[in-house]
Protein backbone atom coordinates (compact mmCIF):
# COMPACT_ATOMS: atom_id res chain seq x y z
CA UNK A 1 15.32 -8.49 -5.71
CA UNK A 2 14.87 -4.93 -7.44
CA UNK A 3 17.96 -2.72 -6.96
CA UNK A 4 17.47 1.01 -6.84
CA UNK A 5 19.38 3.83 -5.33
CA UNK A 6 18.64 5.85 -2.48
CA UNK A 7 15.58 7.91 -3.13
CA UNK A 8 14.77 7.04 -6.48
CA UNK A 9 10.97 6.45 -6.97
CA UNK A 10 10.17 2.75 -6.56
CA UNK A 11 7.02 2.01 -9.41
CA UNK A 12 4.98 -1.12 -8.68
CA UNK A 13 1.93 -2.22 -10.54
CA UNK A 14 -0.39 -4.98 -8.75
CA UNK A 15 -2.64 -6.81 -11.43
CA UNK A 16 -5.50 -9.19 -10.85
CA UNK A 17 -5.69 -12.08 -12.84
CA UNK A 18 -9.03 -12.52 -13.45
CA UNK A 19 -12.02 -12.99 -16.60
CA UNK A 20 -14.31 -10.85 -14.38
CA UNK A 21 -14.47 -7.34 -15.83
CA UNK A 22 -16.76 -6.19 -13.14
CA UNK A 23 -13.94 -5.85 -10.32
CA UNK A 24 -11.95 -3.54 -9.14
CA UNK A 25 -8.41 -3.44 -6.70
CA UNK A 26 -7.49 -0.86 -4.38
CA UNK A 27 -4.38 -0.72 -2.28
CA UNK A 28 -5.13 -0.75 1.28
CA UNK A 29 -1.82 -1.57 3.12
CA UNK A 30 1.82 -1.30 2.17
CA UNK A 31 4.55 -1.85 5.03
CA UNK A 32 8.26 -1.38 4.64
CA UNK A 33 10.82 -3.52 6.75
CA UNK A 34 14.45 -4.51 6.92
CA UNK A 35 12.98 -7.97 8.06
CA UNK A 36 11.30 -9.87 5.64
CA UNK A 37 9.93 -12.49 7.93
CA UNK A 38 8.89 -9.26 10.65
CA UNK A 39 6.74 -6.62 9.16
CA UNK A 40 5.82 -5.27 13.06
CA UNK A 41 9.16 -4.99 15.12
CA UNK A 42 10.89 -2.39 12.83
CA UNK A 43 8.25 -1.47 10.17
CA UNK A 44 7.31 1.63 8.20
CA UNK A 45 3.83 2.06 6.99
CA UNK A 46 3.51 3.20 3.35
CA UNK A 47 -0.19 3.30 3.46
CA UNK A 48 -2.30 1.75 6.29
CA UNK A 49 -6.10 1.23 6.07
CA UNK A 50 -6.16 3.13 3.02
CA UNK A 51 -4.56 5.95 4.35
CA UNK A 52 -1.57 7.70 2.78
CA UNK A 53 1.50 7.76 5.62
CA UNK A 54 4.57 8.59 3.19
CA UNK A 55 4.29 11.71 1.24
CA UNK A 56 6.02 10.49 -1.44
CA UNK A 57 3.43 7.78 -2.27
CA UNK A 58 1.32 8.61 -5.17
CA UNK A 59 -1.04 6.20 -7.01
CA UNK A 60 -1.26 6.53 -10.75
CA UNK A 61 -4.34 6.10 -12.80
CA UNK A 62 -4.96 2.97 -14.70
CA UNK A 63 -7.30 2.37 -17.41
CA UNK A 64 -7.98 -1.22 -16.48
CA UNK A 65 -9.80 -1.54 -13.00
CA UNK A 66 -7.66 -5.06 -12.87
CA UNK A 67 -4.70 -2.88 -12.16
CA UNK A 68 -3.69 -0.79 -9.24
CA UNK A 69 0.04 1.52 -9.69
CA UNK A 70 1.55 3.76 -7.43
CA UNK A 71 5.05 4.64 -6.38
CA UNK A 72 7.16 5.75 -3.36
CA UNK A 73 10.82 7.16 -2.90
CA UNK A 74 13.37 4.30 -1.61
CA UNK A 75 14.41 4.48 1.42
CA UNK A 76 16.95 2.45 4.02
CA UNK A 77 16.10 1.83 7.48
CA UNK A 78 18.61 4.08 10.41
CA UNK A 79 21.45 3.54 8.00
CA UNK A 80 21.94 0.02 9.34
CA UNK A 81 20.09 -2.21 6.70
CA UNK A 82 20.39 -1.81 2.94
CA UNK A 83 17.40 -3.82 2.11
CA UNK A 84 13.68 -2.91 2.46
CA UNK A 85 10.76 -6.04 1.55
CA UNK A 86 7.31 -4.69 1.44
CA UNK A 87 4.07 -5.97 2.33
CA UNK A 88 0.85 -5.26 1.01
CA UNK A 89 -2.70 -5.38 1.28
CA UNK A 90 -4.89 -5.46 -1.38
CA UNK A 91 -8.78 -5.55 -2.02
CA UNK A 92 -11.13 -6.96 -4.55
CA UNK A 93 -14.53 -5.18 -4.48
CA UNK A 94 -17.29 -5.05 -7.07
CA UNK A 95 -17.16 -2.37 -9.65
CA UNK A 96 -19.62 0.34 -8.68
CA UNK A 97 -20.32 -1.18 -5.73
CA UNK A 98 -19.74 2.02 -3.48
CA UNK A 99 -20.10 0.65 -0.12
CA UNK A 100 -17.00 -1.53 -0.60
CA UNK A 101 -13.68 -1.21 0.68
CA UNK A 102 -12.82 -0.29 -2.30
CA UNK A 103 -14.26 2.80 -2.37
CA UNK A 104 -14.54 4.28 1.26
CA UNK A 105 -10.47 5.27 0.75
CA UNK A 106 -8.84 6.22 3.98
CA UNK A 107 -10.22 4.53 7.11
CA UNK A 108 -9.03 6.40 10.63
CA UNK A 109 -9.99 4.84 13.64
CA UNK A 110 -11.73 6.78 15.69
CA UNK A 111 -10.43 7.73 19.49
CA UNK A 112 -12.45 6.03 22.38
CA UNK A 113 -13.00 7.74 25.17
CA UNK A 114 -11.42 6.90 28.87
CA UNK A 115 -14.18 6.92 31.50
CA UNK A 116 -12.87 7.56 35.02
């Protein structure tokens, strides 16, 4: 466990273990919950798909494409639980490779339409 008080900024750094100098990671997910075996009953998106959800998320830049840092402010769910696990999805694209998830960013679903 990492303790921190209430709306401090939490820094976390994901690194890729790898020879392979031609990849790149890119945080796609991160979910907050007071559950660390339920990320979907009581859950709190960070980012989803790519797409920022907590203003006070902000990635940092990294000079190695291995690495992918960002931060958010702490936070406690309705007062009721003191601790928050997080859960997060990462990719592994091809450096350059502009097509990949990597580099499309934010992903919004688009609304379908109801017919009658």
């Amino acid at each position: 466990p990492y303790y921190i008080d209430l709306n401090q900024n939490l820094y976390l750094e994901a690194y890729l273990h790898s020879s392979d100098s031609n990849l790149i990671v890119f945080v796609d997910t991160c979910v907050a919950s007071p559950d660390p075996h339920d990320f979907n009953t009581l859950a709190y998106d960070i980012i989803k798909n790519g797409c920022v959800r907590d203003s006070s998320y902000a990635t940092y830049y990294s000079p190695d494409s291995h690495i992918a840092r960002f931060k958010f402010n702490a936070f406690e769910f309705i007062r009721r639980h003191t601790s928050v696990y997080l859960q997060c999805e990462l990719a592994v694209c091809r450096l350059h490779d502009y097509s990949s998830r990597c580099y499309r960013g934010c992903i919004s679903r688009s609304k379908r339409q109801t017919s009658s």
